[in-house]
N, C-alpha and C. Protein backbone atom coordinates (compact mmCIF):
# COMPACT_ATOMS: atom_id res chain seq x y z
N UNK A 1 62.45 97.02 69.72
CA UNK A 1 61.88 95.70 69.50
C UNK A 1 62.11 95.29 68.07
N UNK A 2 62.25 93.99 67.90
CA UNK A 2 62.47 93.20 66.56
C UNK A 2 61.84 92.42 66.03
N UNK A 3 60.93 91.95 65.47
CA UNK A 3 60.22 90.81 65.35
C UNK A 3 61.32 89.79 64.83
N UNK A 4 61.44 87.74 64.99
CA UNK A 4 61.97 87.61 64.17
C UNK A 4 61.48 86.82 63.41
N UNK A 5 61.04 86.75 62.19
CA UNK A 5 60.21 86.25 60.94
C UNK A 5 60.51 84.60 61.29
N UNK A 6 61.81 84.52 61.55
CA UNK A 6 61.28 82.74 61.09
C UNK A 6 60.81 82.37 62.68
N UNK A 7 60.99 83.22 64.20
CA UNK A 7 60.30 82.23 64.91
C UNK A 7 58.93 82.55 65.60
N UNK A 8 58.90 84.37 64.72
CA UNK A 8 57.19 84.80 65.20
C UNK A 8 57.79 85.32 66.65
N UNK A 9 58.47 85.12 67.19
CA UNK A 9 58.67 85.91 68.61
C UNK A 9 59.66 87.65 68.07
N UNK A 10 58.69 88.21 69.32
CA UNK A 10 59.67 89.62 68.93
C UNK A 10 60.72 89.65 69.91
N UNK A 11 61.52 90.28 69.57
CA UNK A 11 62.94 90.32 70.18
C UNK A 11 62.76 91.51 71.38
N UNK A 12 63.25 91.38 72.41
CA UNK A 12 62.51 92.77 73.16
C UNK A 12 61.54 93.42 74.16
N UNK A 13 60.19 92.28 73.56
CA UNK A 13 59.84 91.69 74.37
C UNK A 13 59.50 90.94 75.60
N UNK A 14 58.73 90.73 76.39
CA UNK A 14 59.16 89.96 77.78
C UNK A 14 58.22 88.71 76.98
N UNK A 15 58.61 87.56 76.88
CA UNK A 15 57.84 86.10 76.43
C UNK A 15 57.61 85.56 77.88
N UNK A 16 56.09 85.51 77.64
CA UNK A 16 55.50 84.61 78.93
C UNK A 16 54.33 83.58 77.93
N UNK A 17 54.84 82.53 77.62
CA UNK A 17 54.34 81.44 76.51
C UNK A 17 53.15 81.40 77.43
N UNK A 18 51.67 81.19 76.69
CA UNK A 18 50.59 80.93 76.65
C UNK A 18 50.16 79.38 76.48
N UNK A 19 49.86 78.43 76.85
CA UNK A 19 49.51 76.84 76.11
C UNK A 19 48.12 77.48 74.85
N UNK A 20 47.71 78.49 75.42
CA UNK A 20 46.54 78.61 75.07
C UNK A 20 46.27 79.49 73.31
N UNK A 21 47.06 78.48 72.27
CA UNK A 21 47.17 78.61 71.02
C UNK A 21 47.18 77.09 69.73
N UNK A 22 47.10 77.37 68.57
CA UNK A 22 47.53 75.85 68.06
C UNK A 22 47.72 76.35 66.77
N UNK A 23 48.05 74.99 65.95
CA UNK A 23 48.24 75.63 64.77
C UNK A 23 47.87 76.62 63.51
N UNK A 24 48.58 77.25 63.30
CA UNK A 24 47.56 78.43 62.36
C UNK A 24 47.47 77.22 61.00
N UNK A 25 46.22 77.72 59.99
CA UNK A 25 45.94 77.23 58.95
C UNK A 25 47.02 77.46 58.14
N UNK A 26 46.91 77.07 57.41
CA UNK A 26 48.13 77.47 55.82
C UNK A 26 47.32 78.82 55.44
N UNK A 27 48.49 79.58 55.24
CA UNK A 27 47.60 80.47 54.49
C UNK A 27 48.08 81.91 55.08
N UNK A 28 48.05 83.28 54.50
CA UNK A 28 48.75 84.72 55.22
C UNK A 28 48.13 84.95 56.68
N UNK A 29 49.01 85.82 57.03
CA UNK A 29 48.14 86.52 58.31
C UNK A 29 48.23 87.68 57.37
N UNK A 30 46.96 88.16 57.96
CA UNK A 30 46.46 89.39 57.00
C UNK A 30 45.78 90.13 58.00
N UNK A 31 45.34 90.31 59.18
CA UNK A 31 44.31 91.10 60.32
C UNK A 31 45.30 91.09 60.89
N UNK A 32 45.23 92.64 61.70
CA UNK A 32 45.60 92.55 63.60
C UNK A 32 44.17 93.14 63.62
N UNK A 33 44.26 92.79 65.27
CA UNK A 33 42.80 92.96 65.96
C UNK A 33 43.31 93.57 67.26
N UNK A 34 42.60 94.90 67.25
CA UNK A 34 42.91 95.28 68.63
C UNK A 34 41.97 95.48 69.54
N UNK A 35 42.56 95.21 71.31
CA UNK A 35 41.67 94.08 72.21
C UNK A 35 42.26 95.56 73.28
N UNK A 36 41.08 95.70 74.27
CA UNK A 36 41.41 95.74 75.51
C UNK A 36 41.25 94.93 76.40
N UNK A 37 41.81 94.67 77.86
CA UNK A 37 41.85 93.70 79.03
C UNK A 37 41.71 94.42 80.36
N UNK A 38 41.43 94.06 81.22
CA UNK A 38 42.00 94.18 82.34
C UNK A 38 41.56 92.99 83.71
N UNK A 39 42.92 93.17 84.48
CA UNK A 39 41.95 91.95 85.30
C UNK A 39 42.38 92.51 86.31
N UNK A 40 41.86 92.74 87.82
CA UNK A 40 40.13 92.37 87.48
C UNK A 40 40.30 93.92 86.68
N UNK A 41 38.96 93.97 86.27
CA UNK A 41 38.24 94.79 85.59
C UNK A 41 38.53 96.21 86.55
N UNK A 42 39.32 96.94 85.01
CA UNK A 42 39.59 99.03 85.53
C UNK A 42 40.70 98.76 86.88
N UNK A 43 41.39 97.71 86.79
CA UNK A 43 42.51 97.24 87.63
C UNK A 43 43.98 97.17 86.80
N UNK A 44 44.99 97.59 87.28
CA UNK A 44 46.00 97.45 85.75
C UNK A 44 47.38 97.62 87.32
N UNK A 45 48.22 97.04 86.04
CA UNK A 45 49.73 96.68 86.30
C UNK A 45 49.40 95.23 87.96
N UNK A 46 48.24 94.51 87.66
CA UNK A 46 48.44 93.07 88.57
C UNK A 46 48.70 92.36 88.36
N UNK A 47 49.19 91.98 86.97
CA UNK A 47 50.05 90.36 86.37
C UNK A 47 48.88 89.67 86.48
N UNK A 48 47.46 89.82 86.25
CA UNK A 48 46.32 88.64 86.75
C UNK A 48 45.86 88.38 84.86
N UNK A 49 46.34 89.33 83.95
CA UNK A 49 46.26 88.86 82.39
C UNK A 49 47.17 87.94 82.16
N UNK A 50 48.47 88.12 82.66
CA UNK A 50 49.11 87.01 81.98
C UNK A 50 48.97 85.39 82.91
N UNK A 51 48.67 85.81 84.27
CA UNK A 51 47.90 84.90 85.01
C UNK A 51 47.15 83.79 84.05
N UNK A 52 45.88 85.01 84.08
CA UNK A 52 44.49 84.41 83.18
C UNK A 52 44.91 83.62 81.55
N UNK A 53 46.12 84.24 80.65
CA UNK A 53 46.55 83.75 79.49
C UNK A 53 47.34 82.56 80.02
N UNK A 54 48.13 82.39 81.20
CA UNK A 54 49.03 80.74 81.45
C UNK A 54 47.56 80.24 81.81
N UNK A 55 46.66 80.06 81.92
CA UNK A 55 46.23 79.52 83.02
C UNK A 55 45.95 78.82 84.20
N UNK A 56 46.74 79.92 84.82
CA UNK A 56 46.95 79.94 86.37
C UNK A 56 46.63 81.09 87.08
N UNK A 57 45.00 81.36 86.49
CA UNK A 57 44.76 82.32 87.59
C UNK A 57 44.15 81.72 88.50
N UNK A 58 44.16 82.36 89.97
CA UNK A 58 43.75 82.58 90.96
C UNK A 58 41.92 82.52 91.20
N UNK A 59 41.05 81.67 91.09
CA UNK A 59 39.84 82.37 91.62
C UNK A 59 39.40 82.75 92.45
N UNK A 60 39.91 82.37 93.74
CA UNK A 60 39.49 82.92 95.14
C UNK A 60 39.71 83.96 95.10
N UNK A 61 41.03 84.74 94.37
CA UNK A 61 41.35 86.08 94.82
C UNK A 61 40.35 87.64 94.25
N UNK A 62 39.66 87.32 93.48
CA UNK A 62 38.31 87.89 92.60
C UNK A 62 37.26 87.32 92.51
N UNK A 63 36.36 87.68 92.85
CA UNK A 63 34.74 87.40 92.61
C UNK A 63 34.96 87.23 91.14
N UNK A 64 34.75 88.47 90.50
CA UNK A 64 35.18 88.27 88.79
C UNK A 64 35.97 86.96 88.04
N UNK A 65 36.95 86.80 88.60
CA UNK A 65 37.65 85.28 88.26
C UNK A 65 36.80 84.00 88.46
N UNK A 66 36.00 84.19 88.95
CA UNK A 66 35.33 82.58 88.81
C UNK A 66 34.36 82.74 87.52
N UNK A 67 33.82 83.36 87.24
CA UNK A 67 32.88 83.89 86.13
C UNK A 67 34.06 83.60 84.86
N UNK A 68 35.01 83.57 84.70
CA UNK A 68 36.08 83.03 83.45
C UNK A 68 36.76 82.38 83.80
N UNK A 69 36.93 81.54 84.69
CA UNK A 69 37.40 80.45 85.09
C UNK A 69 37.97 79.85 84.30
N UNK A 70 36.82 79.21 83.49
CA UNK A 70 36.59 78.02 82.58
C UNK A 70 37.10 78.41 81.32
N UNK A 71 37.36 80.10 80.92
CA UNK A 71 37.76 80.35 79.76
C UNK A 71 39.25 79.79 79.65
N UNK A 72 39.73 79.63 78.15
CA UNK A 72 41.23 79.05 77.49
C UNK A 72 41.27 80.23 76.21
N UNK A 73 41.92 81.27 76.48
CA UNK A 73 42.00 82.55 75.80
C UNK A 73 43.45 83.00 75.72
N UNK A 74 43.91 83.62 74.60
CA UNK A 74 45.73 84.55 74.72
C UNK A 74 45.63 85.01 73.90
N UNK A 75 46.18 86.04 73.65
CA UNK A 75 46.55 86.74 72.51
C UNK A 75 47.94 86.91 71.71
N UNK A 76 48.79 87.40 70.90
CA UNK A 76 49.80 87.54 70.62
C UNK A 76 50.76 88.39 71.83
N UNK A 77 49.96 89.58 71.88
CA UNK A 77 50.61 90.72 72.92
C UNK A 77 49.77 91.21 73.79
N UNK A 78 50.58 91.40 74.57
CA UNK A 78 49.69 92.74 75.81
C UNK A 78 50.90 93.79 76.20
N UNK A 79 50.09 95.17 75.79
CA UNK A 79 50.68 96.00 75.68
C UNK A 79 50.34 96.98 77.51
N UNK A 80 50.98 97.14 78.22
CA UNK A 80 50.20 97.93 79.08
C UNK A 80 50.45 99.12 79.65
N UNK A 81 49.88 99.29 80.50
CA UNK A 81 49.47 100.90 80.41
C UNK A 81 51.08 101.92 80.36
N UNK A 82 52.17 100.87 81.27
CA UNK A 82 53.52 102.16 81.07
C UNK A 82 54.34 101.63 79.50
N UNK A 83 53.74 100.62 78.88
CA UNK A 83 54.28 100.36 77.69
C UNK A 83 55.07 99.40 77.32
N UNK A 84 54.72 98.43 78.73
CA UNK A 84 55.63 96.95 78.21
C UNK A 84 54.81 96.24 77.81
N UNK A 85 55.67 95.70 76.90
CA UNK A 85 55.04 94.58 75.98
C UNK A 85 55.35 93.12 76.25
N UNK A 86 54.24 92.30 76.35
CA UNK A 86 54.95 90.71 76.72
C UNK A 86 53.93 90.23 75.08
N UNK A 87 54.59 89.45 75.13
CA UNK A 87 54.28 88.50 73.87
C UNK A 87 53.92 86.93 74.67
N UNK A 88 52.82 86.36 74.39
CA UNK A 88 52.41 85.03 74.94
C UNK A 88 52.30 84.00 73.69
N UNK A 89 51.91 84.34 72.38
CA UNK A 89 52.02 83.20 71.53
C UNK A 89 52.87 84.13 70.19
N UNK A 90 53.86 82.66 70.00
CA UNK A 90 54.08 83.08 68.49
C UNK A 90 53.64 83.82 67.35
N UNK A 91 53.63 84.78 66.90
CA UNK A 91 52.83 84.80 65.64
C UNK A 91 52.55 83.71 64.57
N UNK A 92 53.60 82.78 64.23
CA UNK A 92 52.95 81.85 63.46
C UNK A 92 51.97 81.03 64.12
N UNK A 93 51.77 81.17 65.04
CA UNK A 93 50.70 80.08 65.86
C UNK A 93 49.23 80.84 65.92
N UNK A 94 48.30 80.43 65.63
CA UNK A 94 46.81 80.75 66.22
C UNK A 94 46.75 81.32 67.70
N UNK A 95 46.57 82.36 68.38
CA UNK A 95 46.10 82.45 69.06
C UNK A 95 45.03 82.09 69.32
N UNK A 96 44.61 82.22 70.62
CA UNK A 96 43.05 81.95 70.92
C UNK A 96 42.19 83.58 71.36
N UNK A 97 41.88 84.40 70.69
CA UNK A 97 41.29 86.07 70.65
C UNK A 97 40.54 86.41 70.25
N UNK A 98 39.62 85.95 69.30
CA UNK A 98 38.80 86.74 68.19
C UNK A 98 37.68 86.04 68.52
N UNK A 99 37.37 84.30 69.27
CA UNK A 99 36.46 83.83 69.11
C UNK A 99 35.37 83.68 68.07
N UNK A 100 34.46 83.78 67.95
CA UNK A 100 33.00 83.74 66.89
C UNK A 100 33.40 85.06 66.09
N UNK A 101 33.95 85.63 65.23
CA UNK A 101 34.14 86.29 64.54
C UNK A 101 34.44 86.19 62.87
N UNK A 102 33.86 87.21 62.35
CA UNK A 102 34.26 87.80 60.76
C UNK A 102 34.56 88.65 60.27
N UNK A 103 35.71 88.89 59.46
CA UNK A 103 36.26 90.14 58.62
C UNK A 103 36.13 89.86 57.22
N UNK A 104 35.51 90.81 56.50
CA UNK A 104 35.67 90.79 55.05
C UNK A 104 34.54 89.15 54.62
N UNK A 105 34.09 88.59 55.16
CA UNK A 105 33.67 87.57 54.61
C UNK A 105 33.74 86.80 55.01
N UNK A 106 35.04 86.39 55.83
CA UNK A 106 35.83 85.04 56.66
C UNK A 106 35.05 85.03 57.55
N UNK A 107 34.85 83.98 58.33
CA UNK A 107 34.56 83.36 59.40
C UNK A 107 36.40 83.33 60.59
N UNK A 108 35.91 83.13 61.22
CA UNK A 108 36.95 82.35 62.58
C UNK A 108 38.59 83.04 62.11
N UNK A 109 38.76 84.41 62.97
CA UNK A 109 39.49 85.41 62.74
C UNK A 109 41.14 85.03 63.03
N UNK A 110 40.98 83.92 64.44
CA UNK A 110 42.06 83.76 64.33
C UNK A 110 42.91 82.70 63.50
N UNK A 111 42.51 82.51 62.45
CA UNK A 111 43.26 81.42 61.67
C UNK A 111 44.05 82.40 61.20
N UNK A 112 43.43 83.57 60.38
CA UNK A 112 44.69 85.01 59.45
C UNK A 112 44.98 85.90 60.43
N UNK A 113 44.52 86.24 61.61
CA UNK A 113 44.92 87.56 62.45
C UNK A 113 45.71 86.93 63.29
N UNK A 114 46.45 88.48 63.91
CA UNK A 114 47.53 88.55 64.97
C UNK A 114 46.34 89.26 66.29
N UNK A 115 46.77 89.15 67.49
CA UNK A 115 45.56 90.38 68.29
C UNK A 115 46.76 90.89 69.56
N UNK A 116 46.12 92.01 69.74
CA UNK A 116 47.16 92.75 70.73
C UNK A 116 46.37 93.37 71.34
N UNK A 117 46.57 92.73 72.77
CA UNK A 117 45.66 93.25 73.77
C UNK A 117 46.08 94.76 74.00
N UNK A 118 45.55 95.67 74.81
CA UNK A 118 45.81 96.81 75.13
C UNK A 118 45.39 96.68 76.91
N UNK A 119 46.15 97.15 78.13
CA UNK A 119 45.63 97.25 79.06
C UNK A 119 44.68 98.32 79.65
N UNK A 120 43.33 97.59 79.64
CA UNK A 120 42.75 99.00 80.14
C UNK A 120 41.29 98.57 79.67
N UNK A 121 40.14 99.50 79.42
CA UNK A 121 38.94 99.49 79.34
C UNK A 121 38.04 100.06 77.91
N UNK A 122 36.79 100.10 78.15
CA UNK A 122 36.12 100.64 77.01
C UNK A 122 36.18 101.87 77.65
N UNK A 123 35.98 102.79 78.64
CA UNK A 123 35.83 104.09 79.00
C UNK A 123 36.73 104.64 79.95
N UNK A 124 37.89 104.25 79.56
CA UNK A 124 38.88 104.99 80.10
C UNK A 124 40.29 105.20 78.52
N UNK A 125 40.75 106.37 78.84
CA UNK A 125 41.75 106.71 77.53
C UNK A 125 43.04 105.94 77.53
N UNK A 126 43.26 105.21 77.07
CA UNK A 126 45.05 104.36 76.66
C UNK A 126 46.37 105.47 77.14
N UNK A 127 47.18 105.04 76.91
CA UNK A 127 47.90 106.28 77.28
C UNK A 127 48.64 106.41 76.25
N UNK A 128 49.81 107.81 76.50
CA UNK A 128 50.73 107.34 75.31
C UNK A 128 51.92 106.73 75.11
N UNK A 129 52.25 105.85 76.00
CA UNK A 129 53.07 104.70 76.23
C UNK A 129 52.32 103.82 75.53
N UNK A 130 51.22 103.04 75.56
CA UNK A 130 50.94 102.25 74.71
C UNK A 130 50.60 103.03 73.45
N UNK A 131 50.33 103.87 73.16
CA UNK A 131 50.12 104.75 71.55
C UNK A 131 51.56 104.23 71.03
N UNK A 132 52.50 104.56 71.09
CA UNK A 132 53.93 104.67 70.80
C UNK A 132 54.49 103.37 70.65
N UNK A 133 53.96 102.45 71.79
CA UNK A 133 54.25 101.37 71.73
C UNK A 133 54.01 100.26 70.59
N UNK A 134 52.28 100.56 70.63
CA UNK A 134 51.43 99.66 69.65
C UNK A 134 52.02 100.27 68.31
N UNK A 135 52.23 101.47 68.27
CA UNK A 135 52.57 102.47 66.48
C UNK A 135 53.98 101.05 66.40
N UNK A 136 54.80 101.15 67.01
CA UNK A 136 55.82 100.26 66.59
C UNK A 136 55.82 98.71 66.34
N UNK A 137 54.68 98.56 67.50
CA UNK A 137 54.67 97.18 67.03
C UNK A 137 54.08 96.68 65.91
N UNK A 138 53.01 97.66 65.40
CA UNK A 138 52.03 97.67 64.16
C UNK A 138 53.14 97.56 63.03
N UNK A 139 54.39 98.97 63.05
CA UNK A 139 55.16 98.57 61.82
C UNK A 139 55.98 97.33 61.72
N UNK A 140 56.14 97.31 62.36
CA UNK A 140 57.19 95.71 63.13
C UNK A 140 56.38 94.34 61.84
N UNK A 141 54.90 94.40 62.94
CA UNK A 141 53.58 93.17 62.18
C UNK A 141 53.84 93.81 60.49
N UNK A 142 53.36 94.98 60.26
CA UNK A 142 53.30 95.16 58.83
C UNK A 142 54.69 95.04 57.67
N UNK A 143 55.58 94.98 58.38
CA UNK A 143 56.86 94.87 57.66
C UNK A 143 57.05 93.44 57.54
N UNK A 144 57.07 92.50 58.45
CA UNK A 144 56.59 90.97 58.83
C UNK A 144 55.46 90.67 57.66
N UNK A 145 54.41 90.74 57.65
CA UNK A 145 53.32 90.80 57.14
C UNK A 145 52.60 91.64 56.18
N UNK A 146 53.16 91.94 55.03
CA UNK A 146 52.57 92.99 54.44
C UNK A 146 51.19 93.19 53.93
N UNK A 147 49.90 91.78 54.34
CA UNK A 147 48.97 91.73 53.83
C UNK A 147 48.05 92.37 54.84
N UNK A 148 48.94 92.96 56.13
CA UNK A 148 48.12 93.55 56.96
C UNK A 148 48.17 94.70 56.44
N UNK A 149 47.68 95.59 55.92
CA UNK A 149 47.40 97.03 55.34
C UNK A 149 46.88 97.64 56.44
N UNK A 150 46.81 99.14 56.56
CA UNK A 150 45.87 99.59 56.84
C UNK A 150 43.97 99.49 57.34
N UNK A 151 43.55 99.23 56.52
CA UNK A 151 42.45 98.56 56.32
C UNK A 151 41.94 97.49 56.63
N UNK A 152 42.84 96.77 56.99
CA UNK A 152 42.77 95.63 57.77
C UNK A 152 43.57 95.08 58.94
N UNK A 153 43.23 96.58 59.51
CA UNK A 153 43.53 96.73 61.54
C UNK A 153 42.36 97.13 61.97
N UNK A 154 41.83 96.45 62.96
CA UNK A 154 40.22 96.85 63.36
C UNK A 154 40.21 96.51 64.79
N UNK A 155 39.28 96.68 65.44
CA UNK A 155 38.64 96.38 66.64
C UNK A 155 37.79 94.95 66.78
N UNK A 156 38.47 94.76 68.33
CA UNK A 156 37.30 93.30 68.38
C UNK A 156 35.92 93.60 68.04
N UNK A 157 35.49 94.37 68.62
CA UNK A 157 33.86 95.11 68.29
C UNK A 157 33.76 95.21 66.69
N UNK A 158 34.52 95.03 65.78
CA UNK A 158 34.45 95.14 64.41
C UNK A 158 34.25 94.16 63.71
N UNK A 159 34.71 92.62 64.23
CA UNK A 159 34.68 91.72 64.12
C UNK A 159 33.68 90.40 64.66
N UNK A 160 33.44 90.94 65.66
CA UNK A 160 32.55 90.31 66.80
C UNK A 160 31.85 91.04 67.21
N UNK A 161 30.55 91.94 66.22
CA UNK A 161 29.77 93.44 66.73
C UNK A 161 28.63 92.52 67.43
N UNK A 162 27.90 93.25 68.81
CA UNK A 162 26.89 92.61 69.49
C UNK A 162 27.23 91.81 70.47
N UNK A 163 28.63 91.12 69.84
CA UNK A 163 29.14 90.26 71.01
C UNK A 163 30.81 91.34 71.74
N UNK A 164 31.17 91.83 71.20
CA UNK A 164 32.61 92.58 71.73
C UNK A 164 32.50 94.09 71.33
N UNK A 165 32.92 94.87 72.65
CA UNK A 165 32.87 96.22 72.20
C UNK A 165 34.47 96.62 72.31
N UNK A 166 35.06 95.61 72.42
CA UNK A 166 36.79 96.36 72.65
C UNK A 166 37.23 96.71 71.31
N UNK A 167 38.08 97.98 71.31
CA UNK A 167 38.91 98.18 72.11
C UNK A 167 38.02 99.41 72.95
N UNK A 168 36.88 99.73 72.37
CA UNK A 168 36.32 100.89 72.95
C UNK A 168 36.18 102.12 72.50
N UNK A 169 34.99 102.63 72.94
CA UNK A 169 35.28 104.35 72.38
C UNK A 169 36.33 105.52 72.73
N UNK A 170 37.02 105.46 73.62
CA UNK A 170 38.26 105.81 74.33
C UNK A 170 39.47 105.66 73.30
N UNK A 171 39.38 104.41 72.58
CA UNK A 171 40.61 104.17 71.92
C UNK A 171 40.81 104.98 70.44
N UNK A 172 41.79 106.03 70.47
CA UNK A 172 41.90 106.98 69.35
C UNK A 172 42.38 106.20 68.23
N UNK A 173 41.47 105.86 67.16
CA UNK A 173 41.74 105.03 65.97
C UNK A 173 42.53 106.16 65.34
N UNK A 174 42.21 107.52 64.86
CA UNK A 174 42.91 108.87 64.47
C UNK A 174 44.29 108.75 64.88
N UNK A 175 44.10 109.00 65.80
CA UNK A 175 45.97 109.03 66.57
C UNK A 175 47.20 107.66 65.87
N UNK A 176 45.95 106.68 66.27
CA UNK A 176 46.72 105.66 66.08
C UNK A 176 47.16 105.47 64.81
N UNK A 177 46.23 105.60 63.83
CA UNK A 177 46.45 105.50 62.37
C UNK A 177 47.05 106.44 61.89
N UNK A 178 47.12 108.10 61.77
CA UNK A 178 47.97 108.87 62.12
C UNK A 178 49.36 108.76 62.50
N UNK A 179 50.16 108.54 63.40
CA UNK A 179 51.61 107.63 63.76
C UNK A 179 51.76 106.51 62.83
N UNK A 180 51.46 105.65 62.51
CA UNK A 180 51.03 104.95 61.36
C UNK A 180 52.03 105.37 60.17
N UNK A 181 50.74 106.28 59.64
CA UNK A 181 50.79 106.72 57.88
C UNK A 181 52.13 108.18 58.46
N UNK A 182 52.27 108.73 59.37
CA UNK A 182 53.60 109.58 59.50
C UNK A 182 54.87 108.62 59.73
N UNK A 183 54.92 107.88 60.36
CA UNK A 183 55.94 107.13 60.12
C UNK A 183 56.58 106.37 58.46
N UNK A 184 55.53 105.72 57.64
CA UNK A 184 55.77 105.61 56.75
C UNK A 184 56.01 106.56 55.72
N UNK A 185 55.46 107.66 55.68
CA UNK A 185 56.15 108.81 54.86
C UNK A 185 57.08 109.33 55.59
N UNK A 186 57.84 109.27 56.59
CA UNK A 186 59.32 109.99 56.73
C UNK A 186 60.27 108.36 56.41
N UNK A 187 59.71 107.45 55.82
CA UNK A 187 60.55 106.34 55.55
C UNK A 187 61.15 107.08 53.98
């Protein structure tokens, strides 16, 4: 995979455009935010996320789907469980992900963050297709973006505590950050 800087799409990728983004503010992206999904819920590989991100999901076909109906939500990526990655909005564009949220002080997360869904739950383990996956796409964003550090990769639950518990206790921040900081020292 490639990111390419001037059009925010990664190369590599499967692009399934989202409406559901607008313009980012002036100003760095500096956050990724990492998200789990699933639709329906502890259900994976049904195409009903990127469904739910065009919006054109289905409500008859889930009880659960009428209950978000009404939501207008996307993220940058969704990573899932065997490790493909689709990209739905640009990176220079706002997603719609973080909702009512703050990092560091800021208010309203997605004006500076990127978010990358993960497929799957709060109590079930990621696999390592997406470990491997997300490690690359992270250096990809941070080489793109160098104001994303370390330190400022977090969880929706980090940002939105009380209201979001993703990515979950399941999700190995160690591992992840780990692949990370080993990749950059064999650079």
């Amino acid at each position: 995979m490639q990111l390419d800087s001037a059009s925010g799409w990664c190369q590599g990728a499967h692009h399934c455009p989202s409406p559901n983004f607008n313009e980012r503010p002036a100003g760095e992206i500096s956050l990724l935010v990492i998200h789990n999904i699933s639709l329906p819920p502890a259900q994976f590989a049904t195409g009903k996320v990127q469904e739910f991100f065009q919006n054109r999901l289905d409500v008859t076909e889930h009880p659960y789907f009428e209950g978000i109906a009404q939501l207008r939500v996307s993220a940058h990526f969704l990573i899932e469980r065997d490790g493909t990655l689709t990209q739905f909005v640009s990176c220079l564009e706002r997603a719609w992900h973080a909702g009512v949220s703050r990092f560091d002080g800021r208010e309203g997360c997605n004006d500076f963050s990127l978010g990358i869904e993960l497929e799957g739950t709060d109590d079930l383990p990621f696999t390592d297709a997406q470990y491997r996956v997300l490690q690359a796409l992270t250096r990809q964003l941070q080489a793109a973006y160098p104001a994303i550090t370390l330190g400022r990769i977090c969880g929706h639950s980090d940002i939105a505590p009380g209201r979001k518990t993703d990515p979950g206790p399941e999700f190995d921040w160690a591992r992840y950050r780990a692949g990370l900081q080993d990749e950059e020292g064999a650079q």
